[in-house]
N, C-alpha and C. Protein backbone atom coordinates (compact mmCIF):
# COMPACT_ATOMS: atom_id res chain seq x y z
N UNK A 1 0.81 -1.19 0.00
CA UNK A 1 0.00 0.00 0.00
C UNK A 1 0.86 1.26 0.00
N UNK A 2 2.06 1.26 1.05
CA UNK A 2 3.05 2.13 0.85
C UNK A 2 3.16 2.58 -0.66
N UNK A 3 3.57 1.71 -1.76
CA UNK A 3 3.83 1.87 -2.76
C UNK A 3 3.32 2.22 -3.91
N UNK A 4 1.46 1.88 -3.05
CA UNK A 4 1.15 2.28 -3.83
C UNK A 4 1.18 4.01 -3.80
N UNK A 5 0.98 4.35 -2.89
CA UNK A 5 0.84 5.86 -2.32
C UNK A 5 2.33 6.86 -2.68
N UNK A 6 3.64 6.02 -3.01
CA UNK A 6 4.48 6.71 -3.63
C UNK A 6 4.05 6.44 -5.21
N UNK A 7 3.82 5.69 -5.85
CA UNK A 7 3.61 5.96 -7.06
C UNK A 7 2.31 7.07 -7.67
N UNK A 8 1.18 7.32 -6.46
CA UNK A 8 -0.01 8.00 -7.01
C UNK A 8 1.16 9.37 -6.57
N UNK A 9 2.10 9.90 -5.53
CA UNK A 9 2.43 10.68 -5.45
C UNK A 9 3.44 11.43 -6.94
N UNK A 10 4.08 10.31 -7.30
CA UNK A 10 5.32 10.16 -8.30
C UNK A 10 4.43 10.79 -9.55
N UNK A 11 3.04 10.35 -9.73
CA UNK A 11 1.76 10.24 -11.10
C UNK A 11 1.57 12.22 -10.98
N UNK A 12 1.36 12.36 -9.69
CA UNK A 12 0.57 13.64 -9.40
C UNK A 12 1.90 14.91 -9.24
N UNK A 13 3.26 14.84 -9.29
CA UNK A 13 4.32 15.01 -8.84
C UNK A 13 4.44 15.53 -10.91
N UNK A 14 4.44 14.29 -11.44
CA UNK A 14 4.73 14.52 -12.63
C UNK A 14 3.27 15.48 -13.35
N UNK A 15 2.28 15.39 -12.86
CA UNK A 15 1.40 16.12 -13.70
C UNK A 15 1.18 17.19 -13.30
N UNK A 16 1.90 17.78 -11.96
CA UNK A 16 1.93 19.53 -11.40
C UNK A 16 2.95 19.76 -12.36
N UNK A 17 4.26 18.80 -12.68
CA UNK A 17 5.44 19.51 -13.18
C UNK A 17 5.05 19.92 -14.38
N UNK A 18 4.35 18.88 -15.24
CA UNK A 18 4.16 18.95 -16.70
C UNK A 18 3.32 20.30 -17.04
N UNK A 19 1.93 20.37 -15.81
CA UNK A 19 1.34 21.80 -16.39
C UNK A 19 2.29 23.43 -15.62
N UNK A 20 3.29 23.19 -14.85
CA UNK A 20 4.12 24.23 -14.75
C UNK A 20 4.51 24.57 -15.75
N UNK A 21 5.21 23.51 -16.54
CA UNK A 21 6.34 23.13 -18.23
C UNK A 21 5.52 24.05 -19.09
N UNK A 22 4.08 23.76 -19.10
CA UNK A 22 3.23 24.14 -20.21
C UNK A 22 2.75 25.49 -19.96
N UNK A 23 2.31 26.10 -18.44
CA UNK A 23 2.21 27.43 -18.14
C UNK A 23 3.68 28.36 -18.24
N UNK A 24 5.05 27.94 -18.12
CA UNK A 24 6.22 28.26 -18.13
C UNK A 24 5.69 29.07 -20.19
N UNK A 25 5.65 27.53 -20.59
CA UNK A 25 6.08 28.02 -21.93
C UNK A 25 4.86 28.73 -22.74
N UNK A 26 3.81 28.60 -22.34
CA UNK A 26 3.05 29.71 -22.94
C UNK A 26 3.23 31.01 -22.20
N UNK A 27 4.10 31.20 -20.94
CA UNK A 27 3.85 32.64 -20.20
C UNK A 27 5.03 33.39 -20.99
N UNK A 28 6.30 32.45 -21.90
CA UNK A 28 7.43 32.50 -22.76
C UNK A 28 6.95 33.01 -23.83
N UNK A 29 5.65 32.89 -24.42
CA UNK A 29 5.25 33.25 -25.69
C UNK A 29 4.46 34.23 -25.76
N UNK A 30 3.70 34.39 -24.82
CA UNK A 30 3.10 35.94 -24.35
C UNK A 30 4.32 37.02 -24.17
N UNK A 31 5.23 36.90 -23.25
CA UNK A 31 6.64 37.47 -23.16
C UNK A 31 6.98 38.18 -24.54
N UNK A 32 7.29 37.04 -25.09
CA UNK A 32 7.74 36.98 -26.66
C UNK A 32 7.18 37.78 -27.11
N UNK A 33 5.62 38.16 -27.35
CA UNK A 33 4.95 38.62 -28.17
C UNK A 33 4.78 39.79 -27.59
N UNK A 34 4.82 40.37 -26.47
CA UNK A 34 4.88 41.33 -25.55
C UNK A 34 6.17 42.02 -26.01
N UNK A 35 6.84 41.83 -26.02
CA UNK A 35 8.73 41.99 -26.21
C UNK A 35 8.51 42.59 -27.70
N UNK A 36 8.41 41.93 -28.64
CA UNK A 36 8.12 42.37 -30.10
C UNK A 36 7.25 43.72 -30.22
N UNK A 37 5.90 43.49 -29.36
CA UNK A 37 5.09 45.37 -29.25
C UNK A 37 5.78 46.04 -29.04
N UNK A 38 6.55 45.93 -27.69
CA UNK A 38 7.37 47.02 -26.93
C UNK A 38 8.70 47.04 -28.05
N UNK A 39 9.21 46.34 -28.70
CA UNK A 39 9.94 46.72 -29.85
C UNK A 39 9.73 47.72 -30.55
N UNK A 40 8.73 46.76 -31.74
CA UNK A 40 8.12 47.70 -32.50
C UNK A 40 7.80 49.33 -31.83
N UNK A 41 7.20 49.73 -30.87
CA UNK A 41 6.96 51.06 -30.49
C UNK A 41 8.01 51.50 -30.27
N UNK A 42 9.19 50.81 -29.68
CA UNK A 42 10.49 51.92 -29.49
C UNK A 42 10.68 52.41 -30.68
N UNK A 43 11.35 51.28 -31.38
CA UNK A 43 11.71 51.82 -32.90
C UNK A 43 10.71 53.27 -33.37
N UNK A 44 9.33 53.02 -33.27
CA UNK A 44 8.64 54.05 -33.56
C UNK A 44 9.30 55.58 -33.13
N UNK A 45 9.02 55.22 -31.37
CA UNK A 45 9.37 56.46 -30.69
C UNK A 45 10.43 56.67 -31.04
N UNK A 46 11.98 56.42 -31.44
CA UNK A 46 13.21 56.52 -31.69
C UNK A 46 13.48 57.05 -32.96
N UNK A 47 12.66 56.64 -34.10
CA UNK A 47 12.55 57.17 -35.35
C UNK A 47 11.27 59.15 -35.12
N UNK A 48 11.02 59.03 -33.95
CA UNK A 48 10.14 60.10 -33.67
C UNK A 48 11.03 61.21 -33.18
N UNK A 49 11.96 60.72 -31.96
CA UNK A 49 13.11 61.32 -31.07
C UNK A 49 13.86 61.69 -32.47
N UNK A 50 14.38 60.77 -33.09
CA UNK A 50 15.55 61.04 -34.52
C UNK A 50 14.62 62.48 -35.08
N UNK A 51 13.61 62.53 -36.15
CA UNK A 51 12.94 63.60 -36.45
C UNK A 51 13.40 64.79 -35.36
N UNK A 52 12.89 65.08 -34.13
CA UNK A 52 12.59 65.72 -33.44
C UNK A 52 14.10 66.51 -33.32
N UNK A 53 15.20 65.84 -33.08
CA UNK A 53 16.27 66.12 -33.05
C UNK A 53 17.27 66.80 -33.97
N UNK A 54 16.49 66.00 -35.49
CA UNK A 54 17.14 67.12 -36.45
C UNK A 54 16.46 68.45 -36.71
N UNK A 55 14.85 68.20 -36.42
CA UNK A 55 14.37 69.64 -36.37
C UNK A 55 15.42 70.37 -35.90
N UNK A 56 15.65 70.17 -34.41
CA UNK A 56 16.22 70.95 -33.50
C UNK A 56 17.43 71.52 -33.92
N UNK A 57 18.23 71.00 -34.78
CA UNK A 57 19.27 70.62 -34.86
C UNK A 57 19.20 71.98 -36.39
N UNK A 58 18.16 71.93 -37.25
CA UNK A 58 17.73 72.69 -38.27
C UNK A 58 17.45 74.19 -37.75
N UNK A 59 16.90 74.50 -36.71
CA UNK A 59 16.00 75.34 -35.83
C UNK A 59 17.90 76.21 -35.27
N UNK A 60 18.67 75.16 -34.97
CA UNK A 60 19.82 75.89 -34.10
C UNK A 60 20.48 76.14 -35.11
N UNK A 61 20.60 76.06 -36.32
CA UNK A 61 21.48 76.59 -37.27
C UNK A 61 20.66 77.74 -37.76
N UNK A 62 19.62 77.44 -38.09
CA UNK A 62 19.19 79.24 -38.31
C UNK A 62 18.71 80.10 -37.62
N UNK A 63 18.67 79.51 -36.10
CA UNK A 63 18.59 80.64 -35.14
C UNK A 63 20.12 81.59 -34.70
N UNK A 64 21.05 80.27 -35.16
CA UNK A 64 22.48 80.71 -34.94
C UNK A 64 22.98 82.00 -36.32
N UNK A 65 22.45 81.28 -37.64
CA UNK A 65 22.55 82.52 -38.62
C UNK A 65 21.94 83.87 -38.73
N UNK A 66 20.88 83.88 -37.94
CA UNK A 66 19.63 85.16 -37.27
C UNK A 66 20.69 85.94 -36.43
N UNK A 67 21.33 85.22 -35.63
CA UNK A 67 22.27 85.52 -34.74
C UNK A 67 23.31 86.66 -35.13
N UNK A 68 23.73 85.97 -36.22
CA UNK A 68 24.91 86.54 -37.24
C UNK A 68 24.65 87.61 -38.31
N UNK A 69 23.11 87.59 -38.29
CA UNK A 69 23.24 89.24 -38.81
C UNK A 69 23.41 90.71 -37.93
N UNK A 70 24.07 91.54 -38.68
CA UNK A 70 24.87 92.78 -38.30
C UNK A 70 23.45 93.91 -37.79
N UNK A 71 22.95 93.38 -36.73
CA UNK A 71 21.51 94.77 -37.13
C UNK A 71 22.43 96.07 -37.16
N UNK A 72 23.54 96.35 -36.72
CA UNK A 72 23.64 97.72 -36.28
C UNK A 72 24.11 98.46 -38.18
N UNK A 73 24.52 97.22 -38.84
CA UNK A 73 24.47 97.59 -40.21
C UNK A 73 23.05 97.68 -40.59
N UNK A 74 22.05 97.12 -40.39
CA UNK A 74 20.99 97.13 -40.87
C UNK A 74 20.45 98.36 -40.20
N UNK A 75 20.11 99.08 -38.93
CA UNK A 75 19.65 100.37 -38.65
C UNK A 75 20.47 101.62 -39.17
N UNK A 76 21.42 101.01 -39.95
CA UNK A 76 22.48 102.35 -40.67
C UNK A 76 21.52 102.18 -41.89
N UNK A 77 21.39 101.64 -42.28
CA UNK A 77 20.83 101.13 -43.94
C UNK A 77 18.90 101.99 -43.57
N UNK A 78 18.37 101.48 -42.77
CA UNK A 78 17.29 102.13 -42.24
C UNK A 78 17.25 103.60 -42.40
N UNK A 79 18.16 104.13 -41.47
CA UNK A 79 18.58 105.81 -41.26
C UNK A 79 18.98 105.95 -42.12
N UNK A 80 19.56 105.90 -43.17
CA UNK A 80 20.39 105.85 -44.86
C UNK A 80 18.64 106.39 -45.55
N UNK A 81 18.37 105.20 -45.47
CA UNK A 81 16.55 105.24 -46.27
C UNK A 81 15.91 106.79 -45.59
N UNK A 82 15.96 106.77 -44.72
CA UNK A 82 15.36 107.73 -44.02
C UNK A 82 15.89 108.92 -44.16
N UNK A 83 16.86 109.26 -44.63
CA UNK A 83 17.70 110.45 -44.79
C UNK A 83 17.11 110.61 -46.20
N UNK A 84 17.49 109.41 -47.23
CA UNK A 84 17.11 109.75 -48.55
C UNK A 84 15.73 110.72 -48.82
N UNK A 85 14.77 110.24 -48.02
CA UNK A 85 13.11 110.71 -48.48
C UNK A 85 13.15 111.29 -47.97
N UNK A 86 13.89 112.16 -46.87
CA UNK A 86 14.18 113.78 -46.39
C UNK A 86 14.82 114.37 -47.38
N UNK A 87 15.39 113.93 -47.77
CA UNK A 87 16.06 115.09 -48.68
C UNK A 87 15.29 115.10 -50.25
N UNK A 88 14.38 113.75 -50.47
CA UNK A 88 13.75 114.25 -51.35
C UNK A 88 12.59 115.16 -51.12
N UNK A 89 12.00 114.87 -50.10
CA UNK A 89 10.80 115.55 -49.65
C UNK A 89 11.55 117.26 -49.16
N UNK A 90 12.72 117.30 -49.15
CA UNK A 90 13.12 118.91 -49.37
C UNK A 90 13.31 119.21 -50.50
N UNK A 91 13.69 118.61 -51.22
CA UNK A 91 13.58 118.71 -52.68
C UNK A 91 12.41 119.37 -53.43
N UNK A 92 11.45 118.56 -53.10
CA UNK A 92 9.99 118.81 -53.41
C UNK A 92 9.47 120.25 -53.15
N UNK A 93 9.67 120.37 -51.84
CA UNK A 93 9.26 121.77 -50.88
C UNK A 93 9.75 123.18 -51.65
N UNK A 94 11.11 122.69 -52.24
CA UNK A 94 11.64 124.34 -52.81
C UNK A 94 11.05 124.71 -54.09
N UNK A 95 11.22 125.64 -54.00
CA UNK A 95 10.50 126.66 -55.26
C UNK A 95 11.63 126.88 -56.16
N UNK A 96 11.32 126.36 -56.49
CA UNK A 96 12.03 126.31 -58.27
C UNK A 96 11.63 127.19 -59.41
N UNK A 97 10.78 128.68 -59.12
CA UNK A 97 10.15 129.06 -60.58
C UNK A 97 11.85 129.78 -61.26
N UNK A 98 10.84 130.28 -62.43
CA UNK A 98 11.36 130.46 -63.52
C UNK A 98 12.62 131.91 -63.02
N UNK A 99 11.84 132.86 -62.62
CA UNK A 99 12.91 133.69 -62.33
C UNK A 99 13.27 133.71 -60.87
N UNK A 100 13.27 132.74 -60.16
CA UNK A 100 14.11 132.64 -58.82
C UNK A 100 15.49 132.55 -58.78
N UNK A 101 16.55 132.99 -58.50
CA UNK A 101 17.85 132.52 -58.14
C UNK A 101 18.08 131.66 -57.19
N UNK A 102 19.01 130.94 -57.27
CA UNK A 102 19.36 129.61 -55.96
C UNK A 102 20.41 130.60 -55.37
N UNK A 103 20.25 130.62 -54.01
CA UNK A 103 20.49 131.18 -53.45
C UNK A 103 21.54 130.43 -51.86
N UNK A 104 22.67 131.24 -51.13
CA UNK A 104 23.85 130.42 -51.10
C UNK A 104 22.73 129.57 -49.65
N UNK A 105 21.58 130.00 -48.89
CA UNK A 105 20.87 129.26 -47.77
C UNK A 105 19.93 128.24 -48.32
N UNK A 106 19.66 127.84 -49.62
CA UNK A 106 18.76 126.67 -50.60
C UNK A 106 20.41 125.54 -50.82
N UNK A 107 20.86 126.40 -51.42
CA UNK A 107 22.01 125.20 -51.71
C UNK A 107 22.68 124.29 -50.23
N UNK A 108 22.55 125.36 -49.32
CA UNK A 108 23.07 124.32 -48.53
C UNK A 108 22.16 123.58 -47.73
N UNK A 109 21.32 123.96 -47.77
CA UNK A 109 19.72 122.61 -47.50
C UNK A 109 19.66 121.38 -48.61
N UNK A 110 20.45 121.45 -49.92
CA UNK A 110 20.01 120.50 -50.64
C UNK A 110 21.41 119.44 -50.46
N UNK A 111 22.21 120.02 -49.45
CA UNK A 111 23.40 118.94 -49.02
C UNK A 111 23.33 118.49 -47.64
N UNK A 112 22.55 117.66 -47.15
CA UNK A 112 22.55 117.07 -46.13
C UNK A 112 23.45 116.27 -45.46
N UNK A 113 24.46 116.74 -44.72
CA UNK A 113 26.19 116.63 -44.00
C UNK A 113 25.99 115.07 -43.92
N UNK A 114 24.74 114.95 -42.93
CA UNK A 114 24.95 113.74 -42.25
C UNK A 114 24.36 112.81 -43.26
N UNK A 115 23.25 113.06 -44.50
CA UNK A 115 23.37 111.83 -45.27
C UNK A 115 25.06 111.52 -46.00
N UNK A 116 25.84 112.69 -46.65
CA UNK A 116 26.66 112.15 -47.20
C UNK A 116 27.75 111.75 -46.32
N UNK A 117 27.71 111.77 -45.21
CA UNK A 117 28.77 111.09 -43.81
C UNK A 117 28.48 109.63 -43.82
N UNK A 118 26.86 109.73 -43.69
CA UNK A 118 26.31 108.07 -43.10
C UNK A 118 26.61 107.18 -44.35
N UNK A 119 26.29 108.16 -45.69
CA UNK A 119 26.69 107.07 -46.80
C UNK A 119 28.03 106.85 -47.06
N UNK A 120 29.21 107.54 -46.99
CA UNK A 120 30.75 107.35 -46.91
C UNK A 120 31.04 105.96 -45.57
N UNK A 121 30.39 105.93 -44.50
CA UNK A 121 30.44 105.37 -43.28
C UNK A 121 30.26 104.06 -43.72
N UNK A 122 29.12 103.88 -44.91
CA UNK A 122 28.27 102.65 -45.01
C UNK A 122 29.12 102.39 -45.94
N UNK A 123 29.96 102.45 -46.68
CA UNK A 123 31.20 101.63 -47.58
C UNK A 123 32.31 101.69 -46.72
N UNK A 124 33.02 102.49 -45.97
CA UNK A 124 34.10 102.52 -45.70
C UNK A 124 33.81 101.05 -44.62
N UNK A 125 32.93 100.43 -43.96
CA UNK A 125 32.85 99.89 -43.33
C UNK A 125 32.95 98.09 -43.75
N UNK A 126 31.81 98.64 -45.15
CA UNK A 126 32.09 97.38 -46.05
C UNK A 126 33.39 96.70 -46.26
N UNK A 127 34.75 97.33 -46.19
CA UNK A 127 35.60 97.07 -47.12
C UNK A 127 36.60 96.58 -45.88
C-alpha cells in the first residue's frame, strides 16, 4: 500500500510539473509577443526622437545665422533710407520758378552733412 501511495504521489508530482512546463512556456510566448510590441513602439518612438532632433538641430542653425546678422548695419541702412526721403521731400518743398535765383541758404539745405557722412560710413565699413 506504501507503494502504492508513492507511485499515485510520483503520477501527481509529474502532472503539477508537466502543467508548470506548459504554463512556463506559454507565459514564454506571451513574453515573446509582448517583447516584439514594446519593440516595434520603441523603434517608432526613436525614429520620432531622430525627427525631433534634427528639427532641433535645423532650428539651431538658423537661429544661430539670425544671430549673425549685423543689425547695427541694418539700422544704418534704415537711417540711410530715411535720410534719402528727407532730402527728397526737401527737394519737393523748394520753389524752383522760372525767375528765382538759388540762393547760397537753398544750396546748402540741398546737401545734407549727415546723409553724405552716413553714406561714406556705409562703404568705408564694407571694405
Amino acid at each position: 500500500m506504501i507503494e502504492f501511495g508513492y507511485i499515485l504521489i510520483i503520477i501527481f508530482e509529474l502532472i503539477i510539473t508537466s502543467l508548470i512546463v506548459f504554463g512556463l512556456i506559454y507565459l514564454e510566448n506571451k513574453v515573446r509577443t509582448c517583447l516584439e510590441a514594446v519593440n516595434i513602439e520603441a523603434k517608432g518612438t526613436l525614429q520620432t526622437l531622430k525627427d525631433v532632433n534634427l528639427k532641433l538641430k535645423n532650428f539651431n542653425t538658423n537661429f544661430s545665422n539670425m544671430k549673425k546678422l549685423n543689425f547695427k548695419k541694418i539700422k544704418d541702412i534704415a537711417l540711410l533710407i530715411l535720410d534719402i526721403i528727407n532730402f527728397i521731400l526737401l527737394i519737393r518743398s523748394m520753389d524752383f520758378k522760372r525767375g528765382k535765383n538759388l540762393s547760397l541758404k537753398n544750396i546748402k539745405k540741398l546737401i545734407p552733412f549727415s546723409f553724405v557722412k552716413k553714406f561714406l560710413n556705409l562703404f568705408k565699413n564694407n571694405g
